[in-house]
N, C-alpha and C. Protein backbone atom coordinates (compact mmCIF):
# COMPACT_ATOMS: atom_id res chain seq x y z
N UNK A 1 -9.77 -8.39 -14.94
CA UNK A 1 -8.98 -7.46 -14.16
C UNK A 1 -7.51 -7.72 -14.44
N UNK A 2 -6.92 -6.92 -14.57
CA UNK A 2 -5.04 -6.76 -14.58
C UNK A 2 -4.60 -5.74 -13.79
N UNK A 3 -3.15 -6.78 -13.04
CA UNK A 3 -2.51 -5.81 -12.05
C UNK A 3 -1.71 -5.34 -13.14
N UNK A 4 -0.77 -3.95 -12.93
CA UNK A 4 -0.18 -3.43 -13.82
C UNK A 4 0.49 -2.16 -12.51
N UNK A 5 1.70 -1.77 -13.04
CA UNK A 5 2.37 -0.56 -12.54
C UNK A 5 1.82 0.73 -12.60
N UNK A 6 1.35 1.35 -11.68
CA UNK A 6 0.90 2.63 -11.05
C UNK A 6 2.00 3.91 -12.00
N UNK A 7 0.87 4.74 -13.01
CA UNK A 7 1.63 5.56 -13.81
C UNK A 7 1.20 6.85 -13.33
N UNK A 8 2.14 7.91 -13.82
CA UNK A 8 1.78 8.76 -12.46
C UNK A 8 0.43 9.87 -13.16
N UNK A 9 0.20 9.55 -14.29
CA UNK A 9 -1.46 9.90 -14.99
C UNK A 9 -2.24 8.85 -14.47
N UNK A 10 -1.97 8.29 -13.50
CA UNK A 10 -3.09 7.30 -12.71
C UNK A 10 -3.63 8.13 -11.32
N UNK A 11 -2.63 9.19 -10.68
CA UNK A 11 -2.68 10.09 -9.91
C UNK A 11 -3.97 10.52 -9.28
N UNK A 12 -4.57 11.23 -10.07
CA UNK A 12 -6.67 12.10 -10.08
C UNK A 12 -7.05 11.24 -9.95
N UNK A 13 -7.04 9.75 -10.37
CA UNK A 13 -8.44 8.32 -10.20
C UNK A 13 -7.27 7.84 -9.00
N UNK A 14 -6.42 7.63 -8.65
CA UNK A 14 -6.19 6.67 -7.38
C UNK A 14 -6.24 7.53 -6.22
N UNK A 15 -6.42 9.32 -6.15
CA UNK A 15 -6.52 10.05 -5.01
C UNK A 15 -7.97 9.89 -5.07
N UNK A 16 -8.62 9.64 -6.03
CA UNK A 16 -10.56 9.57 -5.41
C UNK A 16 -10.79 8.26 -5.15
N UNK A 17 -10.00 7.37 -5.37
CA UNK A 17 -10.57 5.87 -5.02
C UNK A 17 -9.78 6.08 -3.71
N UNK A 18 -8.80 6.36 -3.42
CA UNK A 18 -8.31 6.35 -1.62
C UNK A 18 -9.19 7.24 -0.84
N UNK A 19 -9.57 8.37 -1.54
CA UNK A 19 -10.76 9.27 -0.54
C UNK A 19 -11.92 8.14 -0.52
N UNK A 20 -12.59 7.21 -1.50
CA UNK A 20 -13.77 7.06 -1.75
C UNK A 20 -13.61 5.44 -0.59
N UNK A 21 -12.02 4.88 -0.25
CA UNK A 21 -12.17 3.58 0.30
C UNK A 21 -11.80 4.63 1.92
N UNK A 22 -11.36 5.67 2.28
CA UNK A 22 -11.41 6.34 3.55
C UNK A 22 -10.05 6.03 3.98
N UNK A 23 -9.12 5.87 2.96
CA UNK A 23 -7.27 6.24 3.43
C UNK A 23 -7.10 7.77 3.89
N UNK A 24 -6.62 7.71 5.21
CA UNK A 24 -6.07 8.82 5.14
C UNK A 24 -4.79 9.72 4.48
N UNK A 25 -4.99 10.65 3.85
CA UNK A 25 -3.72 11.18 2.79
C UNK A 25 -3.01 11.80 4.02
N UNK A 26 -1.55 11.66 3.45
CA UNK A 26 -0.43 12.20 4.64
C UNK A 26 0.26 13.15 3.50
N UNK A 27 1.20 13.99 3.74
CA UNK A 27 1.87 15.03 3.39
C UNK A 27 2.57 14.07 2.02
N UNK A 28 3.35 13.46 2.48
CA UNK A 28 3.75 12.34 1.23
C UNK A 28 3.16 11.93 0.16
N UNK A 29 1.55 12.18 0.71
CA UNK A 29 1.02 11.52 -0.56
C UNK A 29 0.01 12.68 -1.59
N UNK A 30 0.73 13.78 -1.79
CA UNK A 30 0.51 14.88 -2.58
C UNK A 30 1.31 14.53 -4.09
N UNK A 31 0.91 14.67 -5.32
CA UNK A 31 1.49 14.27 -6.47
C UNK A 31 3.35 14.56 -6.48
N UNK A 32 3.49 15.44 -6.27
CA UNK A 32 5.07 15.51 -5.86
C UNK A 32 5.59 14.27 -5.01
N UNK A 33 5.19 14.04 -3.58
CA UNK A 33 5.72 13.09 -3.00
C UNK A 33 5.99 11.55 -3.57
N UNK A 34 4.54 11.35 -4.71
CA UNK A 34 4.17 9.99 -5.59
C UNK A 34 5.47 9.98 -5.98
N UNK A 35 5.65 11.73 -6.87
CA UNK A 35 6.56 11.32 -8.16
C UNK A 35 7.90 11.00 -7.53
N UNK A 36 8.22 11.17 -6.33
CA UNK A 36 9.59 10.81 -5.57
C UNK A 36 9.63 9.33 -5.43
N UNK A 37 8.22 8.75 -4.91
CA UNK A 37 8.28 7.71 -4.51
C UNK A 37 8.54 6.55 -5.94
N UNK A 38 7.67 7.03 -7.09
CA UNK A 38 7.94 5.96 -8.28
C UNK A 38 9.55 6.41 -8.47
N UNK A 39 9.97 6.97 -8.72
CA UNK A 39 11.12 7.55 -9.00
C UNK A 39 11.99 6.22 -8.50
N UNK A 40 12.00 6.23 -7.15
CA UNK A 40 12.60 5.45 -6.42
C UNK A 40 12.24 3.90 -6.60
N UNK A 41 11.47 3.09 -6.23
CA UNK A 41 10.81 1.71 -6.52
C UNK A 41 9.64 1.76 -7.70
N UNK A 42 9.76 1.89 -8.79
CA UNK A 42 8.40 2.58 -9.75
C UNK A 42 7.49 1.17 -10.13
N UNK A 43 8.31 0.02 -9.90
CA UNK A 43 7.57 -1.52 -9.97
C UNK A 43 7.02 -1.86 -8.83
N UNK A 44 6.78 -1.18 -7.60
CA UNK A 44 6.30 -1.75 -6.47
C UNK A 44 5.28 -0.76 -6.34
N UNK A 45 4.17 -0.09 -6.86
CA UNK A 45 3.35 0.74 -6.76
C UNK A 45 2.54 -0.25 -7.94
N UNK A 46 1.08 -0.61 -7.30
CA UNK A 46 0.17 -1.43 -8.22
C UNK A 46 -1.05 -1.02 -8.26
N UNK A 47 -1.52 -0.97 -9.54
CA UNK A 47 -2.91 -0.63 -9.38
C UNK A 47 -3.46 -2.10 -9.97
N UNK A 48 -4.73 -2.11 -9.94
CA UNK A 48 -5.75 -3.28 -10.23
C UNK A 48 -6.69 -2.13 -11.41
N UNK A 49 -6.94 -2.77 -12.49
CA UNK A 49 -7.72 -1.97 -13.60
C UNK A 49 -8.76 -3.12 -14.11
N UNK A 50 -10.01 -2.29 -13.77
CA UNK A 50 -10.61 -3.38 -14.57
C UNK A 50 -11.58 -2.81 -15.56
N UNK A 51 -11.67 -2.80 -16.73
CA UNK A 51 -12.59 -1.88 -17.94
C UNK A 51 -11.80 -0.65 -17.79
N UNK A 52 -10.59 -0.30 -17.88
CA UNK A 52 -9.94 1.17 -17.83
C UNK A 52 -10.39 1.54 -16.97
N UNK A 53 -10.62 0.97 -15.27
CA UNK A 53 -11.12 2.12 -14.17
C UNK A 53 -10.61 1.03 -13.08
N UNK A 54 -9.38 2.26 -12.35
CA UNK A 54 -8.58 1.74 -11.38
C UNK A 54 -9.92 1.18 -10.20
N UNK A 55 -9.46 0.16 -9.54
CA UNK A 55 -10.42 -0.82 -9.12
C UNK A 55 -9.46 -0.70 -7.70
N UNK A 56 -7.74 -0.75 -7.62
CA UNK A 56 -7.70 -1.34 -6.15
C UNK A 56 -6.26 -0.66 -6.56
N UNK A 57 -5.39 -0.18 -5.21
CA UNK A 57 -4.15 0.06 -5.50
C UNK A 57 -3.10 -0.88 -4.31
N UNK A 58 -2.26 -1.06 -4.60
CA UNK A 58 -1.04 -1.79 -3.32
C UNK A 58 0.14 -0.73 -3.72
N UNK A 59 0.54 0.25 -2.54
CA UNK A 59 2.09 1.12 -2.55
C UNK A 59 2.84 0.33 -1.87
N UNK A 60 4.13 -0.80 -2.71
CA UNK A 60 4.98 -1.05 -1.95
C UNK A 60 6.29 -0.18 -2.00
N UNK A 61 6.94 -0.88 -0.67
CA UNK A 61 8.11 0.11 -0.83
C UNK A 61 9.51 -0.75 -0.46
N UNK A 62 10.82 -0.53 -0.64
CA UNK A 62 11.62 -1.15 -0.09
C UNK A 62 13.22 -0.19 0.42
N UNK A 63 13.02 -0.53 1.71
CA UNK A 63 14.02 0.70 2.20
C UNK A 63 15.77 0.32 2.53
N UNK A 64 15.81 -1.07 1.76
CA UNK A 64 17.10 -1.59 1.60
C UNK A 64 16.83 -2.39 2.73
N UNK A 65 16.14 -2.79 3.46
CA UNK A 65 16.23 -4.11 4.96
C UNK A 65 14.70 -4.42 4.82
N UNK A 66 14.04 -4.20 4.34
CA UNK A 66 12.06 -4.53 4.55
C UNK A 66 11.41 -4.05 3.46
N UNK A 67 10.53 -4.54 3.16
CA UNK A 67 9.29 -4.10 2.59
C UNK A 67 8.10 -3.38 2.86
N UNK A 68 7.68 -2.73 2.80
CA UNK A 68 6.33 -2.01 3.68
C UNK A 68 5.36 -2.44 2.47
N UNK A 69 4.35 -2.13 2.61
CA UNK A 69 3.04 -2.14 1.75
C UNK A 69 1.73 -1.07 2.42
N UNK A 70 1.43 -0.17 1.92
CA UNK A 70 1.26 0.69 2.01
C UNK A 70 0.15 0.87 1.50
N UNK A 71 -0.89 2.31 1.40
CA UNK A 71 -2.35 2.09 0.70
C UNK A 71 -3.15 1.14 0.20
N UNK A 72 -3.05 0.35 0.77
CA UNK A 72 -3.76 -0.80 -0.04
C UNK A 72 -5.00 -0.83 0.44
N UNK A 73 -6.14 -0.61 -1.31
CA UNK A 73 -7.46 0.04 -0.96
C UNK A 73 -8.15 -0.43 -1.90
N UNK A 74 -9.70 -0.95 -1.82
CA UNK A 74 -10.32 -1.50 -3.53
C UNK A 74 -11.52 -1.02 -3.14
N UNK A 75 -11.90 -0.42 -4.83
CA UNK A 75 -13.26 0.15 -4.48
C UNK A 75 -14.31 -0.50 -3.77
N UNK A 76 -15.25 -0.13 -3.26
CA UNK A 76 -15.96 -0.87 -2.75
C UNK A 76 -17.19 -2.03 -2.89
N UNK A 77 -17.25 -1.40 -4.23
CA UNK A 77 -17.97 -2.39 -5.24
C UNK A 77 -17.24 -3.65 -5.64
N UNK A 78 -16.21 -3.63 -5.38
CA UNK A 78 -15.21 -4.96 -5.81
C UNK A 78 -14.61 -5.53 -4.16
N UNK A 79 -14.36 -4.99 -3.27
CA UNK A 79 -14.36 -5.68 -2.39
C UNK A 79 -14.90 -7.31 -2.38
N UNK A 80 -14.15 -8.01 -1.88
CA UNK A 80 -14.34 -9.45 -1.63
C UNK A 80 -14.41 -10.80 -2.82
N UNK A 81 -13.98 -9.65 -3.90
CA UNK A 81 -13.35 -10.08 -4.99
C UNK A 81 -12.17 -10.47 -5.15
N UNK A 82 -11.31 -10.53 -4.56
CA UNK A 82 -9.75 -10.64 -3.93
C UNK A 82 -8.77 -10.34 -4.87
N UNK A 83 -9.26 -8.95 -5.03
CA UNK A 83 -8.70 -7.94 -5.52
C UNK A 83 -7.16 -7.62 -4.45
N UNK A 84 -7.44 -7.47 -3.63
CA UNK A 84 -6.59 -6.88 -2.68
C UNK A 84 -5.28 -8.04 -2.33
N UNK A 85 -5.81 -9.02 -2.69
CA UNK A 85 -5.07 -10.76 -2.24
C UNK A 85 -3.86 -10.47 -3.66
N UNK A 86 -4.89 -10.48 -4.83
CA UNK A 86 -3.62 -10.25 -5.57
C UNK A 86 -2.84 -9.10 -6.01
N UNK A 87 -3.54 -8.43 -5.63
CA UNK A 87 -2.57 -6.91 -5.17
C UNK A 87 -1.32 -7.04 -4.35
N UNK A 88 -1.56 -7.92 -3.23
CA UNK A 88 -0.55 -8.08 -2.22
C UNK A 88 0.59 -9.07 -3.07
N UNK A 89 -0.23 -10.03 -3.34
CA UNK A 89 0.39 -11.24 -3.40
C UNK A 89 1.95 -11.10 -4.93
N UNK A 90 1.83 -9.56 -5.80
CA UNK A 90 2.04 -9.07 -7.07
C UNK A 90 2.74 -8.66 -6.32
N UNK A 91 2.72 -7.56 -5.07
CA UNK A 91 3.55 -6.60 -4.96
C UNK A 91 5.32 -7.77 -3.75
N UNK A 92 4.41 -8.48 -2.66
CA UNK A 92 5.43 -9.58 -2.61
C UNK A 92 6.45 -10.08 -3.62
N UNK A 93 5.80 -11.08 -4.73
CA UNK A 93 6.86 -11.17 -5.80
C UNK A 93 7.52 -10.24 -6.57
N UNK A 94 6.76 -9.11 -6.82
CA UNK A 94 8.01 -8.08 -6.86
C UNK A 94 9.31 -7.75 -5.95
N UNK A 95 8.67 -7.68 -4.41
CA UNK A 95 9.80 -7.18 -3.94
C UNK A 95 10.58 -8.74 -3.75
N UNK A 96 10.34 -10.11 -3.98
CA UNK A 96 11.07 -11.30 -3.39
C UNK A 96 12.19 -10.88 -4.98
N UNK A 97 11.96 -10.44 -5.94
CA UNK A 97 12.77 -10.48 -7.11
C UNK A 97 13.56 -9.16 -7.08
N UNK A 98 13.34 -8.36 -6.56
CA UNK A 98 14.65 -7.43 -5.46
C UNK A 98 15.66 -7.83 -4.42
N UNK A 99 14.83 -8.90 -3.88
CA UNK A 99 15.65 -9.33 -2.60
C UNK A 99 14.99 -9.16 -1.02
N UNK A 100 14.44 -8.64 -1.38
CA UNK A 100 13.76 -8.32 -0.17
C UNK A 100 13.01 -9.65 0.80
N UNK A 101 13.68 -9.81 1.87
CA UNK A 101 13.27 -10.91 2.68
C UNK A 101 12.12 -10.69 3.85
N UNK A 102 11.49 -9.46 4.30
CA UNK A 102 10.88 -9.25 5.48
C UNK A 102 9.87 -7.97 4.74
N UNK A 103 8.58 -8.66 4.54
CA UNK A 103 7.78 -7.23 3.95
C UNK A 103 6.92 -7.35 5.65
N UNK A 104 6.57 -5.87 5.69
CA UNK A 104 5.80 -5.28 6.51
C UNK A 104 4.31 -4.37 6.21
N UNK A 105 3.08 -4.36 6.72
CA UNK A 105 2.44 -3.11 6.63
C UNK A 105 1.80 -2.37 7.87
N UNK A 106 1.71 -1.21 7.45
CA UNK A 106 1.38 -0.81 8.34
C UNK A 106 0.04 -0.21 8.85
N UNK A 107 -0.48 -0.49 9.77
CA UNK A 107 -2.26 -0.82 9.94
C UNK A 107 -2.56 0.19 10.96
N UNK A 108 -3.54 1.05 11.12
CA UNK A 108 -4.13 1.70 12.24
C UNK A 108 -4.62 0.91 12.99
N UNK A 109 -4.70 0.73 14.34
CA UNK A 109 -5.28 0.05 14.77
C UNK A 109 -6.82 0.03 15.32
N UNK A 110 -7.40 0.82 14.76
CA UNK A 110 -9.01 0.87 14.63
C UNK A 110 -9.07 0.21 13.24
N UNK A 111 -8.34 -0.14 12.55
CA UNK A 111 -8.91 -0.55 10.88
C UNK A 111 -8.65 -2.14 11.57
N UNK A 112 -9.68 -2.88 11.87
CA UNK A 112 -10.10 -4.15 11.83
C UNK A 112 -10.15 -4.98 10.76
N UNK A 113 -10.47 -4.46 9.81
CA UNK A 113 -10.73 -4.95 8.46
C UNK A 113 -9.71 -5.47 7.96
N UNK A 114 -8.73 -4.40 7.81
CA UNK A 114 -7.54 -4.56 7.40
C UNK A 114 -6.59 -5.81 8.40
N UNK A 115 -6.70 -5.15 9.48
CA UNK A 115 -5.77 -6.53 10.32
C UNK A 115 -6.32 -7.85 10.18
N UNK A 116 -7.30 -7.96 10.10
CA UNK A 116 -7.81 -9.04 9.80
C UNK A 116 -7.69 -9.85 7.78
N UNK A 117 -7.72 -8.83 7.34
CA UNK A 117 -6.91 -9.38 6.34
C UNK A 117 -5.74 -9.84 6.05
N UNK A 118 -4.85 -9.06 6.75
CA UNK A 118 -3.38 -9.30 6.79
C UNK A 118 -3.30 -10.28 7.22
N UNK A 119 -3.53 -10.70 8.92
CA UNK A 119 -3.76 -11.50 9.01
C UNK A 119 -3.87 -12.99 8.12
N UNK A 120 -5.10 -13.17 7.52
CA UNK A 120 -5.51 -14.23 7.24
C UNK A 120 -4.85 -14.47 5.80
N UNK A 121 -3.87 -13.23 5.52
CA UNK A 121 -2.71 -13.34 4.41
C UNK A 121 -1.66 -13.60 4.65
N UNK A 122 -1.15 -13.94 5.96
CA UNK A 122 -0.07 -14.90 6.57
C UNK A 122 0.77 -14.00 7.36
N UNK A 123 0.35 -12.19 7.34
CA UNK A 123 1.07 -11.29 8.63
C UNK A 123 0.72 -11.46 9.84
N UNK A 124 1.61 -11.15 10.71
CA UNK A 124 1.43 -11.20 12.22
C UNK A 124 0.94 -10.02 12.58
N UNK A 125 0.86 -9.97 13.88
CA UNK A 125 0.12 -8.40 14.36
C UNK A 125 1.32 -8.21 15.45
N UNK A 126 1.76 -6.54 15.29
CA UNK A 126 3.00 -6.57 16.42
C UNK A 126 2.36 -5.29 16.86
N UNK A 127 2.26 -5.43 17.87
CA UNK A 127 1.73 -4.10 18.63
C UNK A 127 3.11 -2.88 18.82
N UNK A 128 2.89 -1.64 18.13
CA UNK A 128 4.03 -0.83 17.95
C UNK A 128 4.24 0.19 18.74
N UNK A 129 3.73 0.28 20.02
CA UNK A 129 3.75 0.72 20.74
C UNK A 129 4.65 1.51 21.17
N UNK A 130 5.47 0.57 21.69
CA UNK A 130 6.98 0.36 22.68
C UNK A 130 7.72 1.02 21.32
N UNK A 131 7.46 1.01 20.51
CA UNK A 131 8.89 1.58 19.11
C UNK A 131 8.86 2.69 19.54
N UNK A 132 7.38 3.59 19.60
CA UNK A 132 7.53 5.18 19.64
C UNK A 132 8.34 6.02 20.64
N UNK A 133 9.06 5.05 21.79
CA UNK A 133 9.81 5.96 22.59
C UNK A 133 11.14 5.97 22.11
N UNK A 134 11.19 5.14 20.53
CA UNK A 134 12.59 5.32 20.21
C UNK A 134 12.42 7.29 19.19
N UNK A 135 11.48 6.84 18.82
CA UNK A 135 10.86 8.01 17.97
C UNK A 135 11.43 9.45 17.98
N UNK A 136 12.19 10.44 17.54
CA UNK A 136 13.00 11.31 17.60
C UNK A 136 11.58 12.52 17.99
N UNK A 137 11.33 13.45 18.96
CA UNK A 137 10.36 14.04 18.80
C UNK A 137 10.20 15.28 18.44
N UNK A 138 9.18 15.85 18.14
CA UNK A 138 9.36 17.12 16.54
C UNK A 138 9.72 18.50 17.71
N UNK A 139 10.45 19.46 17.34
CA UNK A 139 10.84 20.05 17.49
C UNK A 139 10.01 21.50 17.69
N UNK A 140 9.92 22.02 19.10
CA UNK A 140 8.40 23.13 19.60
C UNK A 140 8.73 24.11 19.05
C-alpha cells in the first residue's frame, strides 16, 4: 500500500468508496468544490492505493489557525489494516511541515467508530454543542 496525493482523476473511485464506506456528501464535495479545495492545500488530501485501487482517503485542511481532517474512510475490506492510522498519521506531518499546531476532526456523533478511533489516536472528544449558538443563522 502507498499513501500518495489525491489527483483530481482520483474523483469517480473516491466518490464510490465514500458512498460504499457511508460518508455523507455535502454541497462542497461535488467535483468543482474538490477542485477549489486541492487548489488551495493540494498536499493535504490523501488517498491510500493499493494494486491501483484507492483503498482509504484522509481530506486535510488548514485554515491558517487549525487543521481539520476530514473524510476519512477505508474500504471495508481493508478496515483494521491501519490504513486509516497512516492516513492520519501522513496527513499530520504534512500539516506539522506547514506549521500547523492544533489539527481537529470533525465526527457525527452517532459515528462511534470513528470517535473511538480518534480517540485511541491521541484526539479528545469536545462536545460542540454550545459553539452552535455562536453560529450565524441561514436566512428565511
Amino acid at each position: 500500500m502507498r499513501i500518495r496525493t489525491f489527483e483530481i482523476s482520483d474523483y469517480p473511485e473516491v466518490v464510490k468508496l465514500w458512498a460504499e464506506v457511508g460518508l455523507e456528501l455535502r454541497p462542497g464535495d461535488e467535483e468543482e468544490g474538490i477542485r477549489i479545495k486541492v487548489r488551495r492545500d493540494p498536499e493535504l488530501f490523501l488517498v491510500a492505493e493499493e494494486r491501483g485501487r484507492i483503498v482509504g482517503t484522509a481530506m486535510g485542511a488548514w485554515d491558517g489557525r487549525r487543521g481539520w481532517i476530514y473524510h476519512l474512510g477505508v474500504r471495508p475490506t481493508q478496515q483494521r489494516r491501519k490504513v486509516a492510522t497512516r492516513l492520519i498519521l501522513e496527513v499530520e506531518s504534512r500539516m506539522r511541515d506547514k506549521g500547523v499546531l492544533k489539527v481537529n476532526a470533525l465526527i457525527y456523533p452517532w459515528n462511534r467508530a470513528s470517535i473511538e478511533f480518534f480517540t485511541k489516536n491521541g484526539f479528545a472528544v469536545a462536545d460542540m454543542k454550545e459553539a452552535q449558538k455562536y453560529l450565524v443563522p441561514e436566512k428565511g
